[in-house]
N, C-alpha and C. Protein backbone atom coordinates (compact mmCIF):
# COMPACT_ATOMS: atom_id res chain seq x y z
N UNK A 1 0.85 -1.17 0.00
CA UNK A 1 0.00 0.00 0.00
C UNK A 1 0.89 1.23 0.00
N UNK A 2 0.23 2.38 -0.47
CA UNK A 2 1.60 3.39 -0.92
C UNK A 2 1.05 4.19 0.23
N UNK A 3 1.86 5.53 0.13
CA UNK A 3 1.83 6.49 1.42
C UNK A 3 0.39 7.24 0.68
N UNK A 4 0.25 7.38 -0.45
CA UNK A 4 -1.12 8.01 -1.09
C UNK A 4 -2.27 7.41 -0.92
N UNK A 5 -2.51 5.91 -0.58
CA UNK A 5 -3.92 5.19 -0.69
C UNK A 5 -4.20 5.06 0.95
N UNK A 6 -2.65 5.29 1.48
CA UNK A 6 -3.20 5.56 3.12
C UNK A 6 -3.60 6.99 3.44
N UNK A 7 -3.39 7.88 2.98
CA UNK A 7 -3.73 9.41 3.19
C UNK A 7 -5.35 9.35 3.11
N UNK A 8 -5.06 8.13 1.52
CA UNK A 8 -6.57 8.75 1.07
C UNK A 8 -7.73 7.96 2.48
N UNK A 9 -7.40 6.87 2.35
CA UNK A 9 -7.96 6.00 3.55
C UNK A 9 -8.27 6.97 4.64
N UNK A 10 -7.17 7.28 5.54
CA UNK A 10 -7.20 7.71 6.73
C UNK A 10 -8.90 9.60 6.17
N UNK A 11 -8.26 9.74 5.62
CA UNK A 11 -9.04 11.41 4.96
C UNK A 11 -10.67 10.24 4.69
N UNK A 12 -10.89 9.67 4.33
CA UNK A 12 -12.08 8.60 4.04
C UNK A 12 -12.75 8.46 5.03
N UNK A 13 -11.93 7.85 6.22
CA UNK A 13 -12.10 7.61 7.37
C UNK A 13 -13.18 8.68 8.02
N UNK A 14 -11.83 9.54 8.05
CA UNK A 14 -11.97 11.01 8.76
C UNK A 14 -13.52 11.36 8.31
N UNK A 15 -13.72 11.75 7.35
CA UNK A 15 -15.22 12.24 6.27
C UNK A 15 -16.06 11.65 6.96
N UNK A 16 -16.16 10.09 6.88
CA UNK A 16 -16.89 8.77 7.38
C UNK A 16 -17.41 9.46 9.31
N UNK A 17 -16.58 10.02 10.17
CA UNK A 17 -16.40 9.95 11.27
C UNK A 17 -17.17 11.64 11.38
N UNK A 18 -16.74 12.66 10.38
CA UNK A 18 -17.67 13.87 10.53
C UNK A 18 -19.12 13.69 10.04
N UNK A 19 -19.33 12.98 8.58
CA UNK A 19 -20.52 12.52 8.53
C UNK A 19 -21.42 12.06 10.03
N UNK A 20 -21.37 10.74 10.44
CA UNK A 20 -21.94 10.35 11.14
C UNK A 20 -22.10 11.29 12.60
N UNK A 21 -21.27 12.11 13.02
CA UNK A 21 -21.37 13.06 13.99
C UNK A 21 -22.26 14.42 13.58
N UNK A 22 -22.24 14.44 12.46
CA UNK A 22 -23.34 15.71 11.50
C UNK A 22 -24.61 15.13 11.75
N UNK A 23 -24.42 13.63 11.06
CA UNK A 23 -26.29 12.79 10.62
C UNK A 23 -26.54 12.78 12.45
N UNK A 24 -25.86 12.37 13.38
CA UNK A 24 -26.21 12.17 15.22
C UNK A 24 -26.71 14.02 15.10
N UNK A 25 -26.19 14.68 15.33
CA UNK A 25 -26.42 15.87 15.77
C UNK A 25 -27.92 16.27 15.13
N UNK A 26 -27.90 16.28 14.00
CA UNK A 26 -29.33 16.49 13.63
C UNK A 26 -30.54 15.83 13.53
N UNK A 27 -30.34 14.28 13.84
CA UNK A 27 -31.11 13.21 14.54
C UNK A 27 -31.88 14.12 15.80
N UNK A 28 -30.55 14.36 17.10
CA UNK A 28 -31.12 14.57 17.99
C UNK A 28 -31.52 16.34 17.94
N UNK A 29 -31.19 17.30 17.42
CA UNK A 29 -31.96 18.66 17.19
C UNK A 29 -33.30 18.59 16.52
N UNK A 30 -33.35 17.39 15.44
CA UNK A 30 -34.80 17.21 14.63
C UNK A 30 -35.92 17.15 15.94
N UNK A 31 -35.26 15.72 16.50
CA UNK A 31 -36.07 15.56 17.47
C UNK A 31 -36.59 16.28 18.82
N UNK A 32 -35.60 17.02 18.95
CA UNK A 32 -35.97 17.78 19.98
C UNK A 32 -37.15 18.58 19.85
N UNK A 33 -36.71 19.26 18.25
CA UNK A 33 -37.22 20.73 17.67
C UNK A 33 -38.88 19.92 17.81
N UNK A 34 -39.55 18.61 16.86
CA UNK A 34 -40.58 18.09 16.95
C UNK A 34 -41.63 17.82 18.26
N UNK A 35 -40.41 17.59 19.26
CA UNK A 35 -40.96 17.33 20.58
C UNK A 35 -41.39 18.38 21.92
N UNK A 36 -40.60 19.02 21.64
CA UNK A 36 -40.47 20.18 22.36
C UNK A 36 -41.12 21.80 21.72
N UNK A 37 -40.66 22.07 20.31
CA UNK A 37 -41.54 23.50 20.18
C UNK A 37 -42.69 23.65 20.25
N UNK A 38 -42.87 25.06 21.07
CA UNK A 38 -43.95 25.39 21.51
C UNK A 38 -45.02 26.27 20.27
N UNK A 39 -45.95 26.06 19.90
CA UNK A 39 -46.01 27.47 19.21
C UNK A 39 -46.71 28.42 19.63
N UNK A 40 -46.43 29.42 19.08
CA UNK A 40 -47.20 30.81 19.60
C UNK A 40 -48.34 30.94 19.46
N UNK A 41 -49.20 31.31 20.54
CA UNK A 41 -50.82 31.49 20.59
C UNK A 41 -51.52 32.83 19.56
N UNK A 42 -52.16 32.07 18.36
CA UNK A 42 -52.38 33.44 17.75
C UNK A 42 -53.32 33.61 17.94
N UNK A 43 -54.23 33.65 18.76
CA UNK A 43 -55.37 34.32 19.13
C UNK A 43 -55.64 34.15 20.21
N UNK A 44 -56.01 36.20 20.77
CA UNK A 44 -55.33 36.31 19.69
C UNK A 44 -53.82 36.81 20.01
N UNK A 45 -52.94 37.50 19.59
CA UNK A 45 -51.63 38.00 19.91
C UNK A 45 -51.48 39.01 20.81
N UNK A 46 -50.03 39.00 21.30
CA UNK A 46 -50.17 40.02 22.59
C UNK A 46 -48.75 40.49 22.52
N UNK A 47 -48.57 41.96 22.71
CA UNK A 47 -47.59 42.36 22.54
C UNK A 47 -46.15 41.61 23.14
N UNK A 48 -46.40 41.05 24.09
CA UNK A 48 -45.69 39.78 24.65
C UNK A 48 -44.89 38.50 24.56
N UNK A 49 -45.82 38.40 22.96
CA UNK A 49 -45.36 37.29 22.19
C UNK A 49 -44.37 37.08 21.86
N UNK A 50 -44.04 38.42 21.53
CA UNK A 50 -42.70 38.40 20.50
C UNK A 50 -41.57 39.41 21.42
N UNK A 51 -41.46 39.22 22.70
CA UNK A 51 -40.26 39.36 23.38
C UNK A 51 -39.28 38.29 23.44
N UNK A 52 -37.95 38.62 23.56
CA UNK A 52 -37.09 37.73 23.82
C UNK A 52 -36.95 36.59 24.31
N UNK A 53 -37.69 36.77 25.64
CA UNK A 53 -37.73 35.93 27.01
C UNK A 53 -38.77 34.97 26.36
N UNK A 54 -40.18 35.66 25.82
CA UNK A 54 -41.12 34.67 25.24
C UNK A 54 -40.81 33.39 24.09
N UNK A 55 -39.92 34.28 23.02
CA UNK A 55 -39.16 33.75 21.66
C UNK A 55 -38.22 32.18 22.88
N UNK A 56 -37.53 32.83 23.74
CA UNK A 56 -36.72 32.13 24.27
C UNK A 56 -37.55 30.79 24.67
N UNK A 57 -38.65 31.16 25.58
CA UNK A 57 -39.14 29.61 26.35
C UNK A 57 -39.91 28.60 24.79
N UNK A 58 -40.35 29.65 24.16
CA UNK A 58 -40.82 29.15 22.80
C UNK A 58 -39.70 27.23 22.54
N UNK A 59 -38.43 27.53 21.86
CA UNK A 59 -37.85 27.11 21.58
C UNK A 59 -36.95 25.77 22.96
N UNK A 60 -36.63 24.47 22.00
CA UNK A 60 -36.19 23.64 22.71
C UNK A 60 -34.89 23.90 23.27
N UNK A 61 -34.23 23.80 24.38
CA UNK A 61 -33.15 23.67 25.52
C UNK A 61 -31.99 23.26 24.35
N UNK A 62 -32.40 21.95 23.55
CA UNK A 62 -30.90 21.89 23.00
C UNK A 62 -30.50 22.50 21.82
N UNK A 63 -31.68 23.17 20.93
CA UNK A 63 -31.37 24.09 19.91
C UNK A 63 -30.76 25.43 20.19
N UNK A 64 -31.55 25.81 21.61
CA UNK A 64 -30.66 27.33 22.20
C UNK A 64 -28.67 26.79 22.42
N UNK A 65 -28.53 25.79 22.83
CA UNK A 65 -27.61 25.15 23.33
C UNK A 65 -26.65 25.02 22.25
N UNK A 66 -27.34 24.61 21.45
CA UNK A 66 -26.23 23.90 20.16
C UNK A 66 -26.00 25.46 19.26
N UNK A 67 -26.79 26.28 19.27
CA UNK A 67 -26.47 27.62 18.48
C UNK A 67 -25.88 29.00 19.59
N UNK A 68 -25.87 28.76 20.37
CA UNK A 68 -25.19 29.47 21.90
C UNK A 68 -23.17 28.68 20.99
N UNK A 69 -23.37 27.39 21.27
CA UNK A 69 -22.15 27.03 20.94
C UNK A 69 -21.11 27.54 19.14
N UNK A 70 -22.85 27.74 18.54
CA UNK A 70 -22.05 27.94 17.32
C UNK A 70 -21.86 29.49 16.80
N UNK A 71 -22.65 30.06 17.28
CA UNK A 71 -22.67 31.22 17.09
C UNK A 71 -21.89 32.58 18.25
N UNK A 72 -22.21 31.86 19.25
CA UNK A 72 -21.53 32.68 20.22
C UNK A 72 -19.55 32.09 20.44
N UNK A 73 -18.82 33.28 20.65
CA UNK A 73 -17.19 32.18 21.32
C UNK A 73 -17.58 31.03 22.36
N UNK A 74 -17.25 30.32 21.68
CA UNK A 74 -17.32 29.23 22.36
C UNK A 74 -16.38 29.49 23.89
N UNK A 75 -15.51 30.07 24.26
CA UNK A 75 -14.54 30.14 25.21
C UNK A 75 -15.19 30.68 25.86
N UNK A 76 -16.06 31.46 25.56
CA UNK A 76 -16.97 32.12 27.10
C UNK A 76 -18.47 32.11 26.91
N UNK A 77 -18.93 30.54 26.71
CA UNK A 77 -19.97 30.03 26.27
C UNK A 77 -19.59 28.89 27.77
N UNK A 78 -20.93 28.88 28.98
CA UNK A 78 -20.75 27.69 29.96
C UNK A 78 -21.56 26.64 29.12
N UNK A 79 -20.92 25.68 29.13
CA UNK A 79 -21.80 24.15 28.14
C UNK A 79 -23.01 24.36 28.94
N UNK A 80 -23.04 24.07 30.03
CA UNK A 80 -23.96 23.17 30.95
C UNK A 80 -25.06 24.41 31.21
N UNK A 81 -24.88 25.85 31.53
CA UNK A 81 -25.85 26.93 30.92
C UNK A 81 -25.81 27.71 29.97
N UNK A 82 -25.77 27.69 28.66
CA UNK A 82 -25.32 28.22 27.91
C UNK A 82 -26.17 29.91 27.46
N UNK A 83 -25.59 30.67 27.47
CA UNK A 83 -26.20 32.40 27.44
C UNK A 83 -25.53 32.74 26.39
N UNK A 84 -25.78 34.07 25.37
CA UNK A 84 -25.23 34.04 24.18
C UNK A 84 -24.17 35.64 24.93
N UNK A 85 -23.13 35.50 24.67
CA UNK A 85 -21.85 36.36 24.86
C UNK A 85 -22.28 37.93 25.10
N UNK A 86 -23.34 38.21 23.73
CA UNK A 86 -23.87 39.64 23.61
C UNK A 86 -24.77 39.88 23.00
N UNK A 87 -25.77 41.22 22.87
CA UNK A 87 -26.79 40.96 22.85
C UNK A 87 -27.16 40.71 21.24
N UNK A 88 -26.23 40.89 20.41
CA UNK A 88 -26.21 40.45 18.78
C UNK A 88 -26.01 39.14 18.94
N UNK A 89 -25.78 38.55 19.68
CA UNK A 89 -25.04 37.21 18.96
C UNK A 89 -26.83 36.32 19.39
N UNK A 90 -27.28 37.33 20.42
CA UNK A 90 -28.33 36.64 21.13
C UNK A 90 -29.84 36.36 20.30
N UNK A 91 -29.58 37.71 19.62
CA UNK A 91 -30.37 38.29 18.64
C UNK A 91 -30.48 37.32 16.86
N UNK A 92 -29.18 37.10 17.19
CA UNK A 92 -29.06 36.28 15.45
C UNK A 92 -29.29 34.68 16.05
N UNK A 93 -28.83 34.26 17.41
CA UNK A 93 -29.40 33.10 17.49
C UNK A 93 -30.76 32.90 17.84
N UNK A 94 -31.42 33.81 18.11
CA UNK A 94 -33.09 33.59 18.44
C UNK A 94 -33.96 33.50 16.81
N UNK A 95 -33.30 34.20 15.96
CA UNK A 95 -33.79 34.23 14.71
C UNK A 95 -33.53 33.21 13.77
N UNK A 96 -32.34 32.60 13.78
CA UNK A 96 -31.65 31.04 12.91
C UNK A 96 -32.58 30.05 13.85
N UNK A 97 -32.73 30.08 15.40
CA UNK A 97 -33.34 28.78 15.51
C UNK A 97 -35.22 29.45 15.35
N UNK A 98 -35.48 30.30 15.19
CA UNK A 98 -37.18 30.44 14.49
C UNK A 98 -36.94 29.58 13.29
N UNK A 99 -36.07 30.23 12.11
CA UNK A 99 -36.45 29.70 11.10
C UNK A 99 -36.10 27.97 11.14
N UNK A 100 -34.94 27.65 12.03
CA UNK A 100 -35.25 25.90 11.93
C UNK A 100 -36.18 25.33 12.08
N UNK A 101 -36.72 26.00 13.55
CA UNK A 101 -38.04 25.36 13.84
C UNK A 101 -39.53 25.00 12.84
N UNK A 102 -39.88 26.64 12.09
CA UNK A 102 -40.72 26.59 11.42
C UNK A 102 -40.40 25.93 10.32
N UNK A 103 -38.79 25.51 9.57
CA UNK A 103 -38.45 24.96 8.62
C UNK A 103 -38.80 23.37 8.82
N UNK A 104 -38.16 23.08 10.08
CA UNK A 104 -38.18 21.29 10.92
C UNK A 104 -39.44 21.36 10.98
N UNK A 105 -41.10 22.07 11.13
CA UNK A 105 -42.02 21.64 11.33
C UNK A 105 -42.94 21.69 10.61
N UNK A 106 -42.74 22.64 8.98
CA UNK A 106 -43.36 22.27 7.88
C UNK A 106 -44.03 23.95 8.08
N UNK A 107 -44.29 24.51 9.47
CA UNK A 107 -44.51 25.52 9.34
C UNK A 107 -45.95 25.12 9.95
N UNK A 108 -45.87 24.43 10.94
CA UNK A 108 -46.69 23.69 11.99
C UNK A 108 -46.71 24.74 13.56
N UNK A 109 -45.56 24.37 13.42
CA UNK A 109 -45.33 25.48 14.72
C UNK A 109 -45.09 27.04 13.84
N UNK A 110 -45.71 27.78 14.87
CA UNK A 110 -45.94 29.42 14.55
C UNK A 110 -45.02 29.80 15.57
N UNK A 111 -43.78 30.67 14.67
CA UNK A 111 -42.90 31.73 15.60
C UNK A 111 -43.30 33.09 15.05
N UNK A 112 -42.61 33.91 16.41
CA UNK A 112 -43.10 34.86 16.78
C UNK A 112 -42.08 35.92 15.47
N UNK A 113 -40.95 35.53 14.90
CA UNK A 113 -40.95 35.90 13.50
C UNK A 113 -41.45 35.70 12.47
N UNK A 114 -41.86 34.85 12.56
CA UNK A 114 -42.96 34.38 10.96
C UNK A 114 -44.18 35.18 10.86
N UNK A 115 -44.82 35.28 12.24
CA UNK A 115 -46.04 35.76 12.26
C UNK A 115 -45.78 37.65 12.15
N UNK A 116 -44.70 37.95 12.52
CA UNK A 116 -44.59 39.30 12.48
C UNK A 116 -44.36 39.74 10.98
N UNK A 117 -43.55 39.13 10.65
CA UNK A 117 -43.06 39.20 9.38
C UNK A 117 -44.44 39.78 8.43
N UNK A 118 -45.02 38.01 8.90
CA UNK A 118 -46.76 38.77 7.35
C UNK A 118 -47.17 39.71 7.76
N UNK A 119 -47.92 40.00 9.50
CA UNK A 119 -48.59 40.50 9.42
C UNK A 119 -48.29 41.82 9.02
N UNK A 120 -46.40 42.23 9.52
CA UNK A 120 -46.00 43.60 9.06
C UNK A 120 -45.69 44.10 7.39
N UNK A 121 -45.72 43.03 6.44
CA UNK A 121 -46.08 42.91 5.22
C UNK A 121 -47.33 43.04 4.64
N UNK A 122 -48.55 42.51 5.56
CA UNK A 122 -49.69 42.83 5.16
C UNK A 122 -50.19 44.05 5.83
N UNK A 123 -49.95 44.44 6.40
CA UNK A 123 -50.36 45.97 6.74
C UNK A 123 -49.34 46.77 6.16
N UNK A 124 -48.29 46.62 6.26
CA UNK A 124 -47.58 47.93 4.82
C UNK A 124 -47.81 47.87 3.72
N UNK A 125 -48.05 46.69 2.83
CA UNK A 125 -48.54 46.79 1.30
C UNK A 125 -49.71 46.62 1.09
N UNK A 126 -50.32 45.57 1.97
CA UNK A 126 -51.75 45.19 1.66
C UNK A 126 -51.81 44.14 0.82
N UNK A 127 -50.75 43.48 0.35
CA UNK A 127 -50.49 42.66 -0.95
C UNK A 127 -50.35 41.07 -0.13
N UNK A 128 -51.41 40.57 -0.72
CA UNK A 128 -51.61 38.51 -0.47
C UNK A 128 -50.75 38.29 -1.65
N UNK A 129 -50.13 38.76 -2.56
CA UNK A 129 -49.17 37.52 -3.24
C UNK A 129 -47.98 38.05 -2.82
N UNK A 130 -47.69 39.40 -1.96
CA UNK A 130 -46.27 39.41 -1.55
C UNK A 130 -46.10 38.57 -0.34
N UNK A 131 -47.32 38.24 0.76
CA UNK A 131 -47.03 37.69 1.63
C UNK A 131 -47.00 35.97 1.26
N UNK A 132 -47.97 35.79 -0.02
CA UNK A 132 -47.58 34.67 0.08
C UNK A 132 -46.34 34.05 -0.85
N UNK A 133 -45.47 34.88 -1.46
CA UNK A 133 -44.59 34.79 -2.12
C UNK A 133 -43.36 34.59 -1.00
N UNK A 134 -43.27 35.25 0.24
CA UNK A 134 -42.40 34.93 1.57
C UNK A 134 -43.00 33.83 2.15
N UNK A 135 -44.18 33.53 2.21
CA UNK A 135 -44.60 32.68 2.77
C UNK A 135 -43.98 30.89 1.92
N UNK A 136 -43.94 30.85 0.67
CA UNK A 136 -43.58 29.96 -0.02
C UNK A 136 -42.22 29.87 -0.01
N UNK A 137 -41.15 30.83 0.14
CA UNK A 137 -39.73 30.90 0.53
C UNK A 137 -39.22 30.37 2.05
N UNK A 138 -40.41 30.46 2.91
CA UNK A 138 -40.37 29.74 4.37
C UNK A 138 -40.00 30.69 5.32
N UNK A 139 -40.54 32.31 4.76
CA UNK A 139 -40.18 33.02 5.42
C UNK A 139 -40.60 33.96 6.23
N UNK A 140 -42.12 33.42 6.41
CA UNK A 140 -43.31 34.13 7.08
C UNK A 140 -44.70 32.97 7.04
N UNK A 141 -45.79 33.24 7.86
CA UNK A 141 -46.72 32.62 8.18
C UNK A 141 -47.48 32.78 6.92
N UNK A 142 -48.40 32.06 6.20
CA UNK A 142 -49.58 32.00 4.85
C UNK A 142 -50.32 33.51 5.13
N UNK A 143 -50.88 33.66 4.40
CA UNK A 143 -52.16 34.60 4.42
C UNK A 143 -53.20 34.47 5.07
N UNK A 144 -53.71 33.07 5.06
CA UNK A 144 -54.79 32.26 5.67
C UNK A 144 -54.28 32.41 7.52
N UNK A 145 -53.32 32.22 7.92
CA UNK A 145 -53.10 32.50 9.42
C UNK A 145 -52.99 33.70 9.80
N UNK A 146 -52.31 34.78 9.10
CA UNK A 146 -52.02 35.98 9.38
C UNK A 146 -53.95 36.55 9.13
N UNK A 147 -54.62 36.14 8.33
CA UNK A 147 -56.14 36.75 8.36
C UNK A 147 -56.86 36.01 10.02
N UNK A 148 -56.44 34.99 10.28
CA UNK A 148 -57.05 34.35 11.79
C UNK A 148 -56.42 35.21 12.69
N UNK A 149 -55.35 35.36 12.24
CA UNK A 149 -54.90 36.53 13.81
C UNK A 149 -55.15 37.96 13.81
N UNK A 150 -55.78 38.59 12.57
CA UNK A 150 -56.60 40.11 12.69
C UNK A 150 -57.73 39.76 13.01
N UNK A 151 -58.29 38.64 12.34
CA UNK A 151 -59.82 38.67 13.11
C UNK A 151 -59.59 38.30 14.58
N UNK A 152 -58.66 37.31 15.01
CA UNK A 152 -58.63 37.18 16.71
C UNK A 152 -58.41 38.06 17.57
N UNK A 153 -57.61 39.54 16.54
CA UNK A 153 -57.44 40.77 16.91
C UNK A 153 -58.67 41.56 17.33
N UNK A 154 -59.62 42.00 16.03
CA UNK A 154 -60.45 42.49 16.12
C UNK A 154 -61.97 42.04 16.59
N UNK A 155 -62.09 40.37 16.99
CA UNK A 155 -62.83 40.56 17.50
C UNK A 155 -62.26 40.35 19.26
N UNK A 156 -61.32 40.51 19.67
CA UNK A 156 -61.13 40.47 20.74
C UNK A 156 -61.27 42.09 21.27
N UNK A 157 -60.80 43.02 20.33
CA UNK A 157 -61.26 44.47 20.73
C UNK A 157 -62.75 44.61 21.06
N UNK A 158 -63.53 44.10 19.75
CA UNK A 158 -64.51 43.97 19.79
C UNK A 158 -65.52 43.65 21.30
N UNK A 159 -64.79 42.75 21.75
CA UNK A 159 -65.02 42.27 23.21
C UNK A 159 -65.05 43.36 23.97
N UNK A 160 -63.66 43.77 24.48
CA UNK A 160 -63.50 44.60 25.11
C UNK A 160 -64.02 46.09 25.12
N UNK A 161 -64.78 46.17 23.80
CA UNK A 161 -65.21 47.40 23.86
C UNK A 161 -66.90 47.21 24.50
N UNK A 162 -67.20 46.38 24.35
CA UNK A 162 -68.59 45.86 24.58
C UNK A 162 -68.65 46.08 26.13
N UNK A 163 -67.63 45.40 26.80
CA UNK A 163 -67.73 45.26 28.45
C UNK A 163 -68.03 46.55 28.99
N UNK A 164 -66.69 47.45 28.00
CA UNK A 164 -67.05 49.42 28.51
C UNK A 164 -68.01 49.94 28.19
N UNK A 165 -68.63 49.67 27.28
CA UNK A 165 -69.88 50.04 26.89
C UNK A 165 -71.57 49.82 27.49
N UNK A 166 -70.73 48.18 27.92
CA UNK A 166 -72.10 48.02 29.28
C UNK A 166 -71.47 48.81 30.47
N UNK A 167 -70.60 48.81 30.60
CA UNK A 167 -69.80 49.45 32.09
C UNK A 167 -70.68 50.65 31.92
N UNK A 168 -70.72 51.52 31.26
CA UNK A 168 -71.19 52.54 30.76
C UNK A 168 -72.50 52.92 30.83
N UNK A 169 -73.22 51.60 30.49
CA UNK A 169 -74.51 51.91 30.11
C UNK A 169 -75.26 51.47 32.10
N UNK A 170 -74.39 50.39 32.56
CA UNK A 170 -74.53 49.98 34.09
C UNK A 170 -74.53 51.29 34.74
N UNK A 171 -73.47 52.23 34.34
CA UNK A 171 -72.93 53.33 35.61
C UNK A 171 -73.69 54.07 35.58
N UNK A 172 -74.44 54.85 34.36
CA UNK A 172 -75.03 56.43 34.14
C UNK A 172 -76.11 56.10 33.75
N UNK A 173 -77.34 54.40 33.67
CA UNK A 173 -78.20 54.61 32.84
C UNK A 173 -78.88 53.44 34.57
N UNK A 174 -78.32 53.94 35.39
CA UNK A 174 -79.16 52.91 37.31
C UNK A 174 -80.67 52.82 36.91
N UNK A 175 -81.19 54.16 36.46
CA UNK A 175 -82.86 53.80 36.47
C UNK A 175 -83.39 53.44 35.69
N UNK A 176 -82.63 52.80 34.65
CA UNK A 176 -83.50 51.83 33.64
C UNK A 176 -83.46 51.02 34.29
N UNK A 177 -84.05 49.87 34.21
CA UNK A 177 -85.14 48.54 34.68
C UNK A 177 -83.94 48.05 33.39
N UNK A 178 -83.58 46.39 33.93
CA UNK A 178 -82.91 45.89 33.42
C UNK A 178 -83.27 44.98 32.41
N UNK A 179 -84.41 44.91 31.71
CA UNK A 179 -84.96 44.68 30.67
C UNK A 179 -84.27 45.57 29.74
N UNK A 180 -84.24 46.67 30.00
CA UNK A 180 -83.92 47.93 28.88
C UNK A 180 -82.74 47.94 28.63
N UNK A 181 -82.00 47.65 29.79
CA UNK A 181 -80.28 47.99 29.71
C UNK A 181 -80.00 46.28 28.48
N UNK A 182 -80.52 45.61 28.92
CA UNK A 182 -80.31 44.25 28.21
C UNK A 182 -80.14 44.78 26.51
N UNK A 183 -81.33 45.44 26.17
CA UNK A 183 -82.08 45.54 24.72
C UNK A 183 -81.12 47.00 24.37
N UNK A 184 -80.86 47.45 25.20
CA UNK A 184 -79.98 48.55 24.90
C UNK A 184 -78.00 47.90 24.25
N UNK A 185 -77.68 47.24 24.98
CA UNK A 185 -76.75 46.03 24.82
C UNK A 185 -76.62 45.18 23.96
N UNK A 186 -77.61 44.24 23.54
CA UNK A 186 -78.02 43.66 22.18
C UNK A 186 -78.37 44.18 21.01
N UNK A 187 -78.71 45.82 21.27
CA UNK A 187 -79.25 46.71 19.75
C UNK A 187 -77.45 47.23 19.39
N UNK A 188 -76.38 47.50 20.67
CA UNK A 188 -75.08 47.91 20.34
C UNK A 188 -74.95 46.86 19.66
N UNK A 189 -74.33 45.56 20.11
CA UNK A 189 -73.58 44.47 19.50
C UNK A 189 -74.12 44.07 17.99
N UNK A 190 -75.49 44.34 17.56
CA UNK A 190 -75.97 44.57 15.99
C UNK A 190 -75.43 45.34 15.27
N UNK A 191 -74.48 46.23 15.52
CA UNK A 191 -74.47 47.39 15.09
C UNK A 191 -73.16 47.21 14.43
């Protein structure tokens, strides 16, 4: 055997030994990502959603973990709690593991970038084939979800305006007989 068919061997080897540590690693991130992501409650949404801390519990323990390691210096990365170095590095890893997730789940699970994305596309242009043109790139929620979360929007205002409105009609209208206040209440919500 020459010194060249052992190079090549040993380099074969080597390939053989990063492969299978690549195919393990994403075995167990697939699985995690399937088992563990949470998705975001769209109805309906709350300014809340899409904080850090929220984005954060969203997502599985070993995807923060494994992109803490790759993205942040590893030298001042603790394995065993892993925090991202600064607040960019924290920032680009909360956003690479959204898009795995929604990528690993077909777009099953709803992150709190996907959903911002349309809805801030559909309220600046107004345009369903620009959102669904990102949406087909894997880079925002359909049209069809982003329309469930304005209506979960608006009729949840809807709600809330109703309660003040009886509050209202309870506080300053005592001497109607509560037959009236009822029909007064039911003629608003027609409206």
């Amino acid at each position: 055997m020459s010194a060249f068919s052992e190079h090549e061997s040993s380099n074969s080897q080597g390939q053989n030994d990063v492969n299978s540590i690549l195919d393990h690693a994403a075995q167990i991130l697939r699985s995690s990502i399937r088992s563990e992501s949470k998705s975001m409650g769209i109805q309906p949404v709350d300014v809340e959603d899409i904080s850090a801390c929220k984005v954060k519990s969203l997502m599985p323990k070993d995807l923060y973990k494994f992109l803490c390691l790759m993205i942040s210096n590893p030298d001042k990365v603790d394995v065993s709690a892993p925090t991202a170095s600064n607040a960019a590095d924290e920032r680009h890893i909360l956003a690479i593991a959204q898009d795995l997730i929604y990528a690993t789940t077909h777009g099953r699970v709803k992150t709190p970038s996907h959903i911002g994305l349309a809805m801030s596309v559909r309220h600046m242009t107004g345009s369903k084939h620009l959102v669904t043109m990102l949406n087909r790139f894997g880079h925002c929620c359909s049209y069809d979800d982003i329309e469930v979360v304005d209506s979960s929007l608006a009729l949840d205002i809807i709600a809330s305006s109703e309660i003040w409105v009886l509050l209202f009609h309870l506080t300053f209208h005592q001497e109607c007989s509560f037959k009236s206040r009822e029909t007064i209440t039911i003629s608003m919500r027609r409206h």
